[in-house]
N, C-alpha and C. Protein backbone atom coordinates (compact mmCIF):
# COMPACT_ATOMS: atom_id res chain seq x y z
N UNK A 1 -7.31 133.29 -24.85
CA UNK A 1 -8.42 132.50 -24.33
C UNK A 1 -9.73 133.21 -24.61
N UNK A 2 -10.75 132.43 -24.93
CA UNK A 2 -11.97 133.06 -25.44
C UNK A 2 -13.13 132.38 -24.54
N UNK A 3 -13.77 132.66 -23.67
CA UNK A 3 -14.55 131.67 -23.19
C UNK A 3 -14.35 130.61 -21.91
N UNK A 4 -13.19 130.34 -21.90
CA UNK A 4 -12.37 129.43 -21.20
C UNK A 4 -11.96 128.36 -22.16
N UNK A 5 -12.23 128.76 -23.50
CA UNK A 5 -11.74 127.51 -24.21
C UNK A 5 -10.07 127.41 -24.58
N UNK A 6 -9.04 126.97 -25.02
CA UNK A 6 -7.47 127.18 -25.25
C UNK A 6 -7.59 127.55 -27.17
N UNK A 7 -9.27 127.97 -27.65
CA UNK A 7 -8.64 128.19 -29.29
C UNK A 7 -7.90 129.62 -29.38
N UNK A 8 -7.07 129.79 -30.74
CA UNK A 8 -6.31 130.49 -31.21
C UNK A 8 -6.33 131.61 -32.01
N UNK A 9 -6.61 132.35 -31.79
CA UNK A 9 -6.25 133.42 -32.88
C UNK A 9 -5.18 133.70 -33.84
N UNK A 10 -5.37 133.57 -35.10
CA UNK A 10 -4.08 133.92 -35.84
C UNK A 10 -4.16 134.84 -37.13
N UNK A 11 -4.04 136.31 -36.10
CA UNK A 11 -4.05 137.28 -36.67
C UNK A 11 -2.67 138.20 -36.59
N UNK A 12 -2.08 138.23 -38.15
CA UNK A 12 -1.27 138.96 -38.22
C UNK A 12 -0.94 139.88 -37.00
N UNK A 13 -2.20 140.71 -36.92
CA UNK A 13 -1.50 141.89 -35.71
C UNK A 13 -1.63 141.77 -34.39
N UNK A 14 -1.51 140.75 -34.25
CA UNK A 14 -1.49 140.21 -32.98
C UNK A 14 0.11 139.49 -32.94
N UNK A 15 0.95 139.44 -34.04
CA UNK A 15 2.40 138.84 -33.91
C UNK A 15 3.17 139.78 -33.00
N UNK A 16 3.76 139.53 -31.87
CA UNK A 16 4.48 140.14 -31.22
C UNK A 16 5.92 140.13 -31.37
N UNK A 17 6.16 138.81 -32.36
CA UNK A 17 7.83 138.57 -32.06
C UNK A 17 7.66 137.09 -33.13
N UNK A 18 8.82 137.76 -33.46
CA UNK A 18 8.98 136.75 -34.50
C UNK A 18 10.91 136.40 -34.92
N UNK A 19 10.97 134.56 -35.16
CA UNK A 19 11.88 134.07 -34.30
C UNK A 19 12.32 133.15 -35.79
N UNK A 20 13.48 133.52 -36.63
CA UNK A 20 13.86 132.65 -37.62
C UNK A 20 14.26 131.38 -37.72
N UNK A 21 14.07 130.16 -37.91
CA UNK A 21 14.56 129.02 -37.85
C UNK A 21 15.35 128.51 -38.39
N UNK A 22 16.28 127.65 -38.09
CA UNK A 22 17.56 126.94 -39.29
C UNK A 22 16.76 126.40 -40.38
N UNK A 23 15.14 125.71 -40.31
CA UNK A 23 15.34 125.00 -41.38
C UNK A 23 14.70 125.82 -42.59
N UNK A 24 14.71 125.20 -43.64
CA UNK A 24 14.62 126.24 -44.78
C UNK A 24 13.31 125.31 -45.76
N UNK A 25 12.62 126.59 -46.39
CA UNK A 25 11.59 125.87 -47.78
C UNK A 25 11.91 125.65 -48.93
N UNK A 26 11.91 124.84 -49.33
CA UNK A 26 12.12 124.49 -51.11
C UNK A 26 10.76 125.02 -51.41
N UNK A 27 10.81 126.12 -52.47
CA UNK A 27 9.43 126.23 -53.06
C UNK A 27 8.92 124.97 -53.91
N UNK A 28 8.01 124.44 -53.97
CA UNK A 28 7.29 123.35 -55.40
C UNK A 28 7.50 124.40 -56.57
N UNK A 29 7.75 123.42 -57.52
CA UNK A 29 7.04 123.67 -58.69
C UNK A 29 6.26 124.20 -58.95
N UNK A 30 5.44 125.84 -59.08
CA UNK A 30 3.70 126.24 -59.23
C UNK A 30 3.10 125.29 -60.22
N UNK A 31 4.08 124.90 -61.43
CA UNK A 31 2.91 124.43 -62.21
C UNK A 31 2.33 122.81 -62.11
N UNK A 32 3.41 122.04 -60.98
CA UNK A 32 2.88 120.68 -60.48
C UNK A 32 2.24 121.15 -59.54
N UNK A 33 1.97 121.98 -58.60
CA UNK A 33 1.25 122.70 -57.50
C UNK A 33 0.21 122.94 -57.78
N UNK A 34 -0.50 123.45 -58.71
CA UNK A 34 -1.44 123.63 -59.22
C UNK A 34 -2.22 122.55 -60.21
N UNK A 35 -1.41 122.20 -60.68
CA UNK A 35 -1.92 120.67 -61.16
C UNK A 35 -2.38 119.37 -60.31
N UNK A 36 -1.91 119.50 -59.33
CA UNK A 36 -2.31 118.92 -58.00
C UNK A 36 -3.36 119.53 -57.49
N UNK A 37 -3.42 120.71 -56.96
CA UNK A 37 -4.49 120.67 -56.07
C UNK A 37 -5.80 121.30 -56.87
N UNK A 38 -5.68 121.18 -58.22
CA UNK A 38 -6.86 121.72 -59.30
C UNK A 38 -7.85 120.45 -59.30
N UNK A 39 -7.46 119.26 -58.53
CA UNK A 39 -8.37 118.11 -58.47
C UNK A 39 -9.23 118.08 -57.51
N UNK A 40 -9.01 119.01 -56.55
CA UNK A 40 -9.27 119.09 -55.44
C UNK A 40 -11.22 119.83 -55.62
N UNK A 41 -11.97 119.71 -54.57
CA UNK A 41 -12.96 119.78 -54.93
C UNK A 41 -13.58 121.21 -54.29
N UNK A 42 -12.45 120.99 -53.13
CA UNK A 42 -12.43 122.60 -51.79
C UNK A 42 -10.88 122.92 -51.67
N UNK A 43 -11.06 121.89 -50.30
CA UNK A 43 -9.57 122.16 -49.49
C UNK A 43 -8.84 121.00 -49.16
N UNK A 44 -9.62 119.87 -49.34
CA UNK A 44 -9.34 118.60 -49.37
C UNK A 44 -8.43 118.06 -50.61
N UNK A 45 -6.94 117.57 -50.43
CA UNK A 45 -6.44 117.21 -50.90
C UNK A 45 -5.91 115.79 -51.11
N UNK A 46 -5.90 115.05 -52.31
CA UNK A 46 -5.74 113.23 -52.11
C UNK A 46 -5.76 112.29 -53.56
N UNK A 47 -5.51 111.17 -53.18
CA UNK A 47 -4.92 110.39 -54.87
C UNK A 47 -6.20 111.37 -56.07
N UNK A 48 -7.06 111.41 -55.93
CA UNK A 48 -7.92 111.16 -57.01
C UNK A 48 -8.56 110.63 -57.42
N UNK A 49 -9.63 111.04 -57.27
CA UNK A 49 -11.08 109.91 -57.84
C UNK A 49 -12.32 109.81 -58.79
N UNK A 50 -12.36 109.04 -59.60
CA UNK A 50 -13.84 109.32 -60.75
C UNK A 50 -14.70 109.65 -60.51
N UNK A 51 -15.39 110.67 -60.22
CA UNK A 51 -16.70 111.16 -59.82
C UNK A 51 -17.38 111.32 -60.84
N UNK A 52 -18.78 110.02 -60.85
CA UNK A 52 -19.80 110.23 -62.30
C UNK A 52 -21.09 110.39 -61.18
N UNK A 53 -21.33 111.07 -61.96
CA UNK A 53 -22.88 111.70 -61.88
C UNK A 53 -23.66 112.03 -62.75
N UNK A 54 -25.41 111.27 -62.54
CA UNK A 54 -26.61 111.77 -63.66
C UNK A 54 -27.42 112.77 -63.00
N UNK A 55 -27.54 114.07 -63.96
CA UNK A 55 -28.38 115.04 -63.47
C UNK A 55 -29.63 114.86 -64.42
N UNK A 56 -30.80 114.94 -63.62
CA UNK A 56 -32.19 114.80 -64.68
C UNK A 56 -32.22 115.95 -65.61
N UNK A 57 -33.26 115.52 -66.50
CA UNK A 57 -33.24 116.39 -67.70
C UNK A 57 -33.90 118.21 -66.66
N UNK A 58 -34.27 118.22 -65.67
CA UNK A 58 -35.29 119.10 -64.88
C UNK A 58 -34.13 119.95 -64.67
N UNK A 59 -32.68 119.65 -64.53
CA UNK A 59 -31.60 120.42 -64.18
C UNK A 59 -30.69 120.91 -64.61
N UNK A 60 -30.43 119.99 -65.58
CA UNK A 60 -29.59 119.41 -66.93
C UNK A 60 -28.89 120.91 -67.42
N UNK A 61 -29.55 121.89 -67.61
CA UNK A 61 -29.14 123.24 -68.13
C UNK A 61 -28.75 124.01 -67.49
N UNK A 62 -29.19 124.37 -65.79
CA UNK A 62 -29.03 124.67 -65.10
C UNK A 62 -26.88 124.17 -64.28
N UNK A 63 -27.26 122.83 -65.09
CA UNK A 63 -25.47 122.32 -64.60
C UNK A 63 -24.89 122.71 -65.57
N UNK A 64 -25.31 122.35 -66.85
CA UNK A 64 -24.53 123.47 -67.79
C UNK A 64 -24.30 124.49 -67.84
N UNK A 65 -24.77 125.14 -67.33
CA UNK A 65 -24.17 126.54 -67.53
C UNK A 65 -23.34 127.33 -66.51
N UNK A 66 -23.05 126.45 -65.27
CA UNK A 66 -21.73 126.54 -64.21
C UNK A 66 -20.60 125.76 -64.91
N UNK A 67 -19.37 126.03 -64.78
CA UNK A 67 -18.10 125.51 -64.42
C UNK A 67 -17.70 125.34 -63.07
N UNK A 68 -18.14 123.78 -63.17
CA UNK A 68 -18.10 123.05 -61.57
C UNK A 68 -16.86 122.73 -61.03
N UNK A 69 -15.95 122.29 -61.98
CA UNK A 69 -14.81 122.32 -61.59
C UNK A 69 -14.10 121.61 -63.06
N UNK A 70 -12.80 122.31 -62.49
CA UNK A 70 -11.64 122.46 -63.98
C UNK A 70 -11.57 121.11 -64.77
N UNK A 71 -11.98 120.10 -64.22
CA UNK A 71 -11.27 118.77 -64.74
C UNK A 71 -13.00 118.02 -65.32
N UNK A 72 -13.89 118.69 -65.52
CA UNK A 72 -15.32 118.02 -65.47
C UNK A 72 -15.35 117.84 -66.77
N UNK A 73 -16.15 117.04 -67.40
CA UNK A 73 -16.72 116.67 -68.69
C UNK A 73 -18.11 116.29 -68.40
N UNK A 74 -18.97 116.87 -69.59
CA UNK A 74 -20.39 116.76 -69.79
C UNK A 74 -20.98 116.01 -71.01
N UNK A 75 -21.70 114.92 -70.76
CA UNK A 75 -22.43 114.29 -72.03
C UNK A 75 -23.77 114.54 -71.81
N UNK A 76 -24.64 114.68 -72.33
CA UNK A 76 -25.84 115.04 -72.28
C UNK A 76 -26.56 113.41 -73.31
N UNK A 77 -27.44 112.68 -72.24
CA UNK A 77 -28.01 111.83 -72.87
C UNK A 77 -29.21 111.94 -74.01
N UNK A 78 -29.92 111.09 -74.19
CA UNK A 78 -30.86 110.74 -75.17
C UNK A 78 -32.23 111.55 -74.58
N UNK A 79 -32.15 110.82 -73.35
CA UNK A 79 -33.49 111.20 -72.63
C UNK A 79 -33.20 112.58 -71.89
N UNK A 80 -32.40 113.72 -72.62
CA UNK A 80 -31.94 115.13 -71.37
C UNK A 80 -30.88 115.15 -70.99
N UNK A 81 -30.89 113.87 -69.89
CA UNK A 81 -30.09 113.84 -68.61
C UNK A 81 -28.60 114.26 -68.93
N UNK A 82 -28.10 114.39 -67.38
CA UNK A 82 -26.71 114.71 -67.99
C UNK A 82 -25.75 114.33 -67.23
N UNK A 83 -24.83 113.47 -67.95
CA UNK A 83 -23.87 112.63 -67.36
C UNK A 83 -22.34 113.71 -67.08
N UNK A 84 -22.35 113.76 -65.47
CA UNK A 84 -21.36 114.95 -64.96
C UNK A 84 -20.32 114.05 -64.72
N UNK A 85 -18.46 114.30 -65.18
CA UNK A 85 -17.71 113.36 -64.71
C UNK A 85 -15.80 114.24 -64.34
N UNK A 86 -16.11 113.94 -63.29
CA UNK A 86 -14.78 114.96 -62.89
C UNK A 86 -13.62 114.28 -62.24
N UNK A 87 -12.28 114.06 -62.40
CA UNK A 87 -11.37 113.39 -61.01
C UNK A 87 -11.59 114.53 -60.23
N UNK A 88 -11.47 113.71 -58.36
CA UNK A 88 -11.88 114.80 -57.54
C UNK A 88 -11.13 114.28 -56.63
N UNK A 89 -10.07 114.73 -55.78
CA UNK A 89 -8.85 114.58 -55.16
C UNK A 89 -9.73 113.59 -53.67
N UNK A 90 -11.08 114.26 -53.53
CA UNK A 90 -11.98 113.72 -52.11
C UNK A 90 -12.93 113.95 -51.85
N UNK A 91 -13.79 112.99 -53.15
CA UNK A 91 -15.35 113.25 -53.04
C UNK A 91 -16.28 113.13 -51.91
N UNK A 92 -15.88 113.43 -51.13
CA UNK A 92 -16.23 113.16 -49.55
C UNK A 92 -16.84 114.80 -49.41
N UNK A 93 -16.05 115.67 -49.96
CA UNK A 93 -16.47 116.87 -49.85
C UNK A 93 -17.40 117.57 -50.57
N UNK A 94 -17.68 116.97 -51.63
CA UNK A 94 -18.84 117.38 -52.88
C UNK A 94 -19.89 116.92 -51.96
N UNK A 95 -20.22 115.81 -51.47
CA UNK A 95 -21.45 115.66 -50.34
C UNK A 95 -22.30 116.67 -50.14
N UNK A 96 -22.09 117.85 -49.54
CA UNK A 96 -23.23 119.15 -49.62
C UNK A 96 -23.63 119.35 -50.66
N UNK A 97 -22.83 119.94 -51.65
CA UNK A 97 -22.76 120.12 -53.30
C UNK A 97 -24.62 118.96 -53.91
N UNK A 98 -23.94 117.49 -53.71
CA UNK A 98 -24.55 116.74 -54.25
C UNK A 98 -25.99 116.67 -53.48
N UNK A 99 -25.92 116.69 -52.33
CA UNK A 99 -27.59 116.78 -51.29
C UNK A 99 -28.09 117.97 -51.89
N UNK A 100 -27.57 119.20 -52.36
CA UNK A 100 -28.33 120.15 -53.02
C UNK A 100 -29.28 120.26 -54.15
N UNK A 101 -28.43 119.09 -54.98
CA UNK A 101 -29.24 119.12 -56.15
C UNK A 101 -30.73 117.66 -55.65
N UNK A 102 -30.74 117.48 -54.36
CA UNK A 102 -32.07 116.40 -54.19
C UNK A 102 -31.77 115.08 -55.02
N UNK A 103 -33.12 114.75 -54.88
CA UNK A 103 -33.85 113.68 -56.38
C UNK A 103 -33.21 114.14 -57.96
N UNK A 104 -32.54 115.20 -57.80
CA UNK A 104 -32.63 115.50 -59.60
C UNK A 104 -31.36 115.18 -60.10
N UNK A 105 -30.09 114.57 -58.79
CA UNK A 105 -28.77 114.02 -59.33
C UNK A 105 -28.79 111.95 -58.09
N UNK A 106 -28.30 111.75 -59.59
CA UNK A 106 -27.80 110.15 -58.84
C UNK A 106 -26.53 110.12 -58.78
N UNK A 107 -25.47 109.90 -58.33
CA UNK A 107 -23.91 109.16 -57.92
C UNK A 107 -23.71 108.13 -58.41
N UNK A 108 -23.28 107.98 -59.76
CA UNK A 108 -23.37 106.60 -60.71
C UNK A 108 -21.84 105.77 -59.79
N UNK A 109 -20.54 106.71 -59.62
CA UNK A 109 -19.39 106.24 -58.97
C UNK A 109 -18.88 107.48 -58.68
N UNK A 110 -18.25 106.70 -57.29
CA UNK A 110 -17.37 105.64 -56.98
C UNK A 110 -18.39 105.14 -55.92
N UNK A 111 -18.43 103.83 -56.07
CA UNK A 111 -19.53 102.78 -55.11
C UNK A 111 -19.59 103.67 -53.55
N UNK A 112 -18.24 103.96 -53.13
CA UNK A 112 -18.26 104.27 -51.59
C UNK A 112 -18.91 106.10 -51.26
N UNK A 113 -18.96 106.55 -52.31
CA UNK A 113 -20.33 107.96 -52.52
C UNK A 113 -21.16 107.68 -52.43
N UNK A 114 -21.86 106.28 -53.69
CA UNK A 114 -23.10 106.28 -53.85
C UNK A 114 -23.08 105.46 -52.57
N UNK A 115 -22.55 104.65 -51.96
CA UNK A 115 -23.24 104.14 -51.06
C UNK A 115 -23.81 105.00 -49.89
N UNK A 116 -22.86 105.73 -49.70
CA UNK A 116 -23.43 107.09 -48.46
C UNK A 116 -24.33 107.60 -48.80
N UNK A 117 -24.57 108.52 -50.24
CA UNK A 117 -25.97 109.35 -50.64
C UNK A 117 -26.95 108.27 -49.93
N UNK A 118 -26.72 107.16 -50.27
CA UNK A 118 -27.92 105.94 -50.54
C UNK A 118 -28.43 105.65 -49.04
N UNK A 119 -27.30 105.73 -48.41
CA UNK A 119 -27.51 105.63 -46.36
C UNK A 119 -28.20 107.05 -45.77
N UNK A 120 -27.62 107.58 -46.67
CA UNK A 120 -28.45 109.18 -45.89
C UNK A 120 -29.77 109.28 -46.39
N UNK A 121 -29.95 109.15 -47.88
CA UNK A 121 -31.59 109.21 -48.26
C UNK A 121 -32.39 108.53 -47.51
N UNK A 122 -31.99 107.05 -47.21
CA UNK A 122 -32.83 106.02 -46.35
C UNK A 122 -33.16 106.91 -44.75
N UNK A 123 -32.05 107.08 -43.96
CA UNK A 123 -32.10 107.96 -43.24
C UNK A 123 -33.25 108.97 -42.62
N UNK A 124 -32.90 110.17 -44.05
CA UNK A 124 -33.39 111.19 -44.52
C UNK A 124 -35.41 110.40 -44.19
N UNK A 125 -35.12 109.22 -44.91
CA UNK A 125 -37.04 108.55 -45.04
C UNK A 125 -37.23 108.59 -43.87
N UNK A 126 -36.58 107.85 -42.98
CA UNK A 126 -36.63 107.70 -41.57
C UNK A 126 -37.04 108.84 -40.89
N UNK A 127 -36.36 109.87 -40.86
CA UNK A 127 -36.17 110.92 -40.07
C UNK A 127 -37.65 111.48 -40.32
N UNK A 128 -38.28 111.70 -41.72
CA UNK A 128 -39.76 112.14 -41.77
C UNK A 128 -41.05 111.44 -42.12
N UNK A 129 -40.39 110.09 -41.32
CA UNK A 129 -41.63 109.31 -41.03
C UNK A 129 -42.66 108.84 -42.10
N UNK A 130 -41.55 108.42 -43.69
CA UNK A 130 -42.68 107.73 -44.28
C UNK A 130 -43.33 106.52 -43.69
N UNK A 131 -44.47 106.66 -44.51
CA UNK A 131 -45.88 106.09 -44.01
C UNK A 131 -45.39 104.08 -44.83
N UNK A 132 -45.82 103.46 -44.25
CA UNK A 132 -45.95 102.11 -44.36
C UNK A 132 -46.92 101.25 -43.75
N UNK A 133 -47.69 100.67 -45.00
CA UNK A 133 -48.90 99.98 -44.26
C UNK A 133 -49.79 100.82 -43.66
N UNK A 134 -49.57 102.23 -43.93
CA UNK A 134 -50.81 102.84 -43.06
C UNK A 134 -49.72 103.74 -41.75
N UNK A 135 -49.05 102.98 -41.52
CA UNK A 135 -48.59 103.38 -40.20
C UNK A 135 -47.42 104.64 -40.28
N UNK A 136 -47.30 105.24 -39.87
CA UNK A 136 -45.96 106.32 -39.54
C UNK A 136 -44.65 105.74 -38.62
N UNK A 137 -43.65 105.68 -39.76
CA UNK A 137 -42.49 105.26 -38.94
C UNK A 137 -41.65 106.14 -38.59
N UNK A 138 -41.03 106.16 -37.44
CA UNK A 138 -39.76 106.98 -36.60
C UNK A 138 -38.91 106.60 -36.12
N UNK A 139 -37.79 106.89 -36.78
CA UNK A 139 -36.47 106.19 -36.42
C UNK A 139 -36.46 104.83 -36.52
C-alpha cells in the first residue's frame, strides 16, 4: 500500500515465494512474433492500419533522416513535401508523435485520425481564443 491507494509493486526483490502451476507456455514463433508486433507503433498491439501522412517541405529532411518505424515508406513530392506511409497496428498512439510536428504534418488517412487531429486543432482554436469579428472567443 502506498498512500492508501491498493497499487502494486512488481519488483523482482520483493518475490517472497513462488508457486508452479499445472498449466504450461507454448513459446510463439520469434519470427511471426516479431513480425507482428514490428507494426506496432509503441506498445499497442492490433489488425493494422494505413497511416499516410504529408510533412511540409519546412520538415521534410528533418523526417528523413529518422527511421520512424520499420514498415514506413517515403515519397518526396514536387513541391518538397513528404508523403510518410507506414501500417501501424494503432494509430491512436502516434497522436503525440503527430501533435509534435504542429502545422508542418497533415493526416491524409485513415479518416478516423484525421478526423481527431481535425477535433483537437478546432479545440486547440478554442482553447486560445481566436479572435472573430473583432471579438475573443472562449470555449
Amino acid at each position: 500500500h502506498a498512500g492508501g491507494t491498493s497499487e502494486m509493486s512488481l519488483k523482482l526483490d520483493r518475490i517472497q515465494s513462488v508457486e508452479p502451476l499445472a498449466e504450461s507456455f507454448d513459446m510463439p514463433n520469434i519470427k511471426n512474433l516479431l513480425a507482428f508486433i514490428e507494426r506496432a507503433w509503441g506498445v499497442w498491439i492490433g489488425e493494422g492500419t494505413q497511416v499516410t501522412l504529408r510533412f511540409s517541405y519546412r520538415v521534410a529532411d528533418r523526417v528523413r533522416e529518422t527511421r520512424w518505424h520499420p514498415d514506413e515508406r517515403l515519397e518526396v513530392q514536387q513541391d518538397g513535401s513528404l508523403i510518410w506511409e507506414a501500417e501501424i497496428s494503432e494509430p491512436q498512439e502516434m497522436v503525440p508523435w503527430i501533435r509534435s510536428w504542429g502545422a508542418e504534418v497533415e493526416v491524409l488517412a485513415p479518416d478516423e485520425l484525421r478526423n481527431s487531429i481535425i477535433a483537437e486543432a478546432e479545440a486547440v482554436n478554442r482553447l486560445y481564443g481566436r479572435k472573430q469579428n473583432g471579438k475573443r472567443r472562449f470555449f
